[in-house]
C-alpha atoms as a PDB file:
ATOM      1  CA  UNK A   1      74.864 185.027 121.118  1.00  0.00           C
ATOM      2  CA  UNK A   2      76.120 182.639 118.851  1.00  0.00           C
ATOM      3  CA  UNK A   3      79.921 182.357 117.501  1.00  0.00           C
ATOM      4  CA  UNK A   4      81.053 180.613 114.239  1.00  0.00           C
ATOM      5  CA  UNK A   5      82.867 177.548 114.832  1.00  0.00           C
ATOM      6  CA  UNK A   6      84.476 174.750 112.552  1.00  0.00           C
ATOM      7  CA  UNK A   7      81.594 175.866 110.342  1.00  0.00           C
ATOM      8  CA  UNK A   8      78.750 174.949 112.364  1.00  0.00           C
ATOM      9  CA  UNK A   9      76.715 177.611 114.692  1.00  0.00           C
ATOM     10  CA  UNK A  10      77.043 177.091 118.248  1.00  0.00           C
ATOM     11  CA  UNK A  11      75.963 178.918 121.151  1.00  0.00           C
ATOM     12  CA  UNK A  12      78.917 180.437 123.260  1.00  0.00           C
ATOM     13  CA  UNK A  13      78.164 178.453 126.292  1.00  0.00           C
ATOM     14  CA  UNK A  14      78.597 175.040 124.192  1.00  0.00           C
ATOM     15  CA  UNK A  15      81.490 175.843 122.917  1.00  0.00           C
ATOM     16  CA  UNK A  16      82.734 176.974 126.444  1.00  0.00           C
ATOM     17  CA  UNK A  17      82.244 173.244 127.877  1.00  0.00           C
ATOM     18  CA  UNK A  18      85.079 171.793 125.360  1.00  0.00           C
ATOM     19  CA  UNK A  19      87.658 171.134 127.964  1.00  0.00           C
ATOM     20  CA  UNK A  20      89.890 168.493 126.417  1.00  0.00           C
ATOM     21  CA  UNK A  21      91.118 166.592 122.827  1.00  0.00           C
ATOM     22  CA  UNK A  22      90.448 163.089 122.077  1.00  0.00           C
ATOM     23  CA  UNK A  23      93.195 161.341 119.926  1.00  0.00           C
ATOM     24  CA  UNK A  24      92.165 158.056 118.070  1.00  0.00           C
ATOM     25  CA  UNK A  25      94.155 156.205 116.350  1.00  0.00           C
ATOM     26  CA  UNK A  26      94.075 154.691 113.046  1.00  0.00           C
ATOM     27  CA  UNK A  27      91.497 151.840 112.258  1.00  0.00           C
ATOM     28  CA  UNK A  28      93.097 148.635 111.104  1.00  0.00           C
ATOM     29  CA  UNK A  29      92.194 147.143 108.243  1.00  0.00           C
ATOM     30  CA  UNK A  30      89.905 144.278 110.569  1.00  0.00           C
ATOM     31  CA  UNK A  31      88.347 147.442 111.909  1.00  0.00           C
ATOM     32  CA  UNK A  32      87.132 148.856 108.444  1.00  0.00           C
ATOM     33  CA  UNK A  33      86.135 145.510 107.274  1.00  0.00           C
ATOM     34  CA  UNK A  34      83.616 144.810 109.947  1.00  0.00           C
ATOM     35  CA  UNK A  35      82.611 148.613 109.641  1.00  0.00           C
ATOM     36  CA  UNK A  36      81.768 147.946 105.766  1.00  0.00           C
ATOM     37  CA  UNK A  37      79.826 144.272 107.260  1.00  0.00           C
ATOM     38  CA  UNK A  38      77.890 146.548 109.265  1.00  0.00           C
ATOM     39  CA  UNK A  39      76.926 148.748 106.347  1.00  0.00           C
ATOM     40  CA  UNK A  40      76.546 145.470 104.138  1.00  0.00           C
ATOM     41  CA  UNK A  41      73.992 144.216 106.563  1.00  0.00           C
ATOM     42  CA  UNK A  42      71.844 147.544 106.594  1.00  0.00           C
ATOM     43  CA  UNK A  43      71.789 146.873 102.496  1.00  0.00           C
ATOM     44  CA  UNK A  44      70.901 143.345 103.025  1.00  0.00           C
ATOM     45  CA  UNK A  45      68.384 144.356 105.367  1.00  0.00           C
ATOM     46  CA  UNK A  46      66.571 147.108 102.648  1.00  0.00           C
ATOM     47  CA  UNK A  47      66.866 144.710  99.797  1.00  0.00           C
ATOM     48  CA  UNK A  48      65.119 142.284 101.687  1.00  0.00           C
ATOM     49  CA  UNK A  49      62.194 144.342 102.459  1.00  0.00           C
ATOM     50  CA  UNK A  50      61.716 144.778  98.435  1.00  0.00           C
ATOM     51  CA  UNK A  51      62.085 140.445  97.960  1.00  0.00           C
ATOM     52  CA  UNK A  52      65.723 140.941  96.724  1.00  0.00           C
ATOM     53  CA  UNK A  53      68.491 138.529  98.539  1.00  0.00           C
ATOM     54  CA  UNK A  54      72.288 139.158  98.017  1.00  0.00           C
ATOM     55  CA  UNK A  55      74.970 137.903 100.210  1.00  0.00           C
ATOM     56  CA  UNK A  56      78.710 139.390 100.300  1.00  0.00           C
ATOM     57  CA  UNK A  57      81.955 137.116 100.802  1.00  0.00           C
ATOM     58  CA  UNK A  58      84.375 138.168 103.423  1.00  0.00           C
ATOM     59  CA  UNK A  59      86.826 138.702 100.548  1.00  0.00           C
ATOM     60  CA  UNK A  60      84.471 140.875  98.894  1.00  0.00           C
ATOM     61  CA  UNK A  61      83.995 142.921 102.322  1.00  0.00           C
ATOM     62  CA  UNK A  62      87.634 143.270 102.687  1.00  0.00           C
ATOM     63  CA  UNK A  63      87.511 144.443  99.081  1.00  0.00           C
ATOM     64  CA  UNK A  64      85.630 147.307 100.232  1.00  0.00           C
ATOM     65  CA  UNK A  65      87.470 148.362 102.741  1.00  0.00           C
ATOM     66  CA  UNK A  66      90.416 148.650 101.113  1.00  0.00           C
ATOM     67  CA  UNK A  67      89.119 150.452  97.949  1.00  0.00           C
ATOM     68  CA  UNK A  68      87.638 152.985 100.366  1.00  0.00           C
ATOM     69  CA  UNK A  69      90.489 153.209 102.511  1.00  0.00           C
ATOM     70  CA  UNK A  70      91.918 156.816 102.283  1.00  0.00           C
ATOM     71  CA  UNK A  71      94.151 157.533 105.341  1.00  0.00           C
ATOM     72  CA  UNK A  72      93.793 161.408 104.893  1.00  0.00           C
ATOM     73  CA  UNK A  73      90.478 160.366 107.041  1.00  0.00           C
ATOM     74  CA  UNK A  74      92.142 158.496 109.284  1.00  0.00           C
ATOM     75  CA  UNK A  75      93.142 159.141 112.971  1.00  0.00           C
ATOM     76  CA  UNK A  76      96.699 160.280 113.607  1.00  0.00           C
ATOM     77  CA  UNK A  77      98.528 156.848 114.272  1.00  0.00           C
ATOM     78  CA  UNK A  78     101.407 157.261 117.188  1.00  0.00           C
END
């Protein structure tokens, strides 16, 4: 038997072993700039593979967080 749920299918006994909520809160802006250094280093990492070299400042990491920083997404803050 399976049951719809947040629109994934899951079988009824999955969904039976939530027991509890996790709250996060928000990410700070440090916290989405080394995110987007993580994902800048998976790019570097690619473009190396095909000879290409690139290299991103920290000002143009922090650049990217806050242009993609929507806090809709975010975790309630307290």
């Amino acid at each position: 038997m399976t049951r719809r749920w947040e629109g994934r299918k899951e079988k009824s006994y999955e969904l039976n072993r939530i027991c509890e909520v996790i709250i996060f809160d928000r990410l700070a802006e440090e916290d989405l700039t080394k995110i987007v250094g993580l994902q800048l280093e998976r790019v570097v990492k690619r473009l190396e593979k095909q000879n290409l070299r690139v290299e991103f400042t920290e000002g143009a990491k922090q650049f990217l967080a806050k242009l993609g920083y929507d806090p809709s997404f975010t975790g309630r803050g307290r």
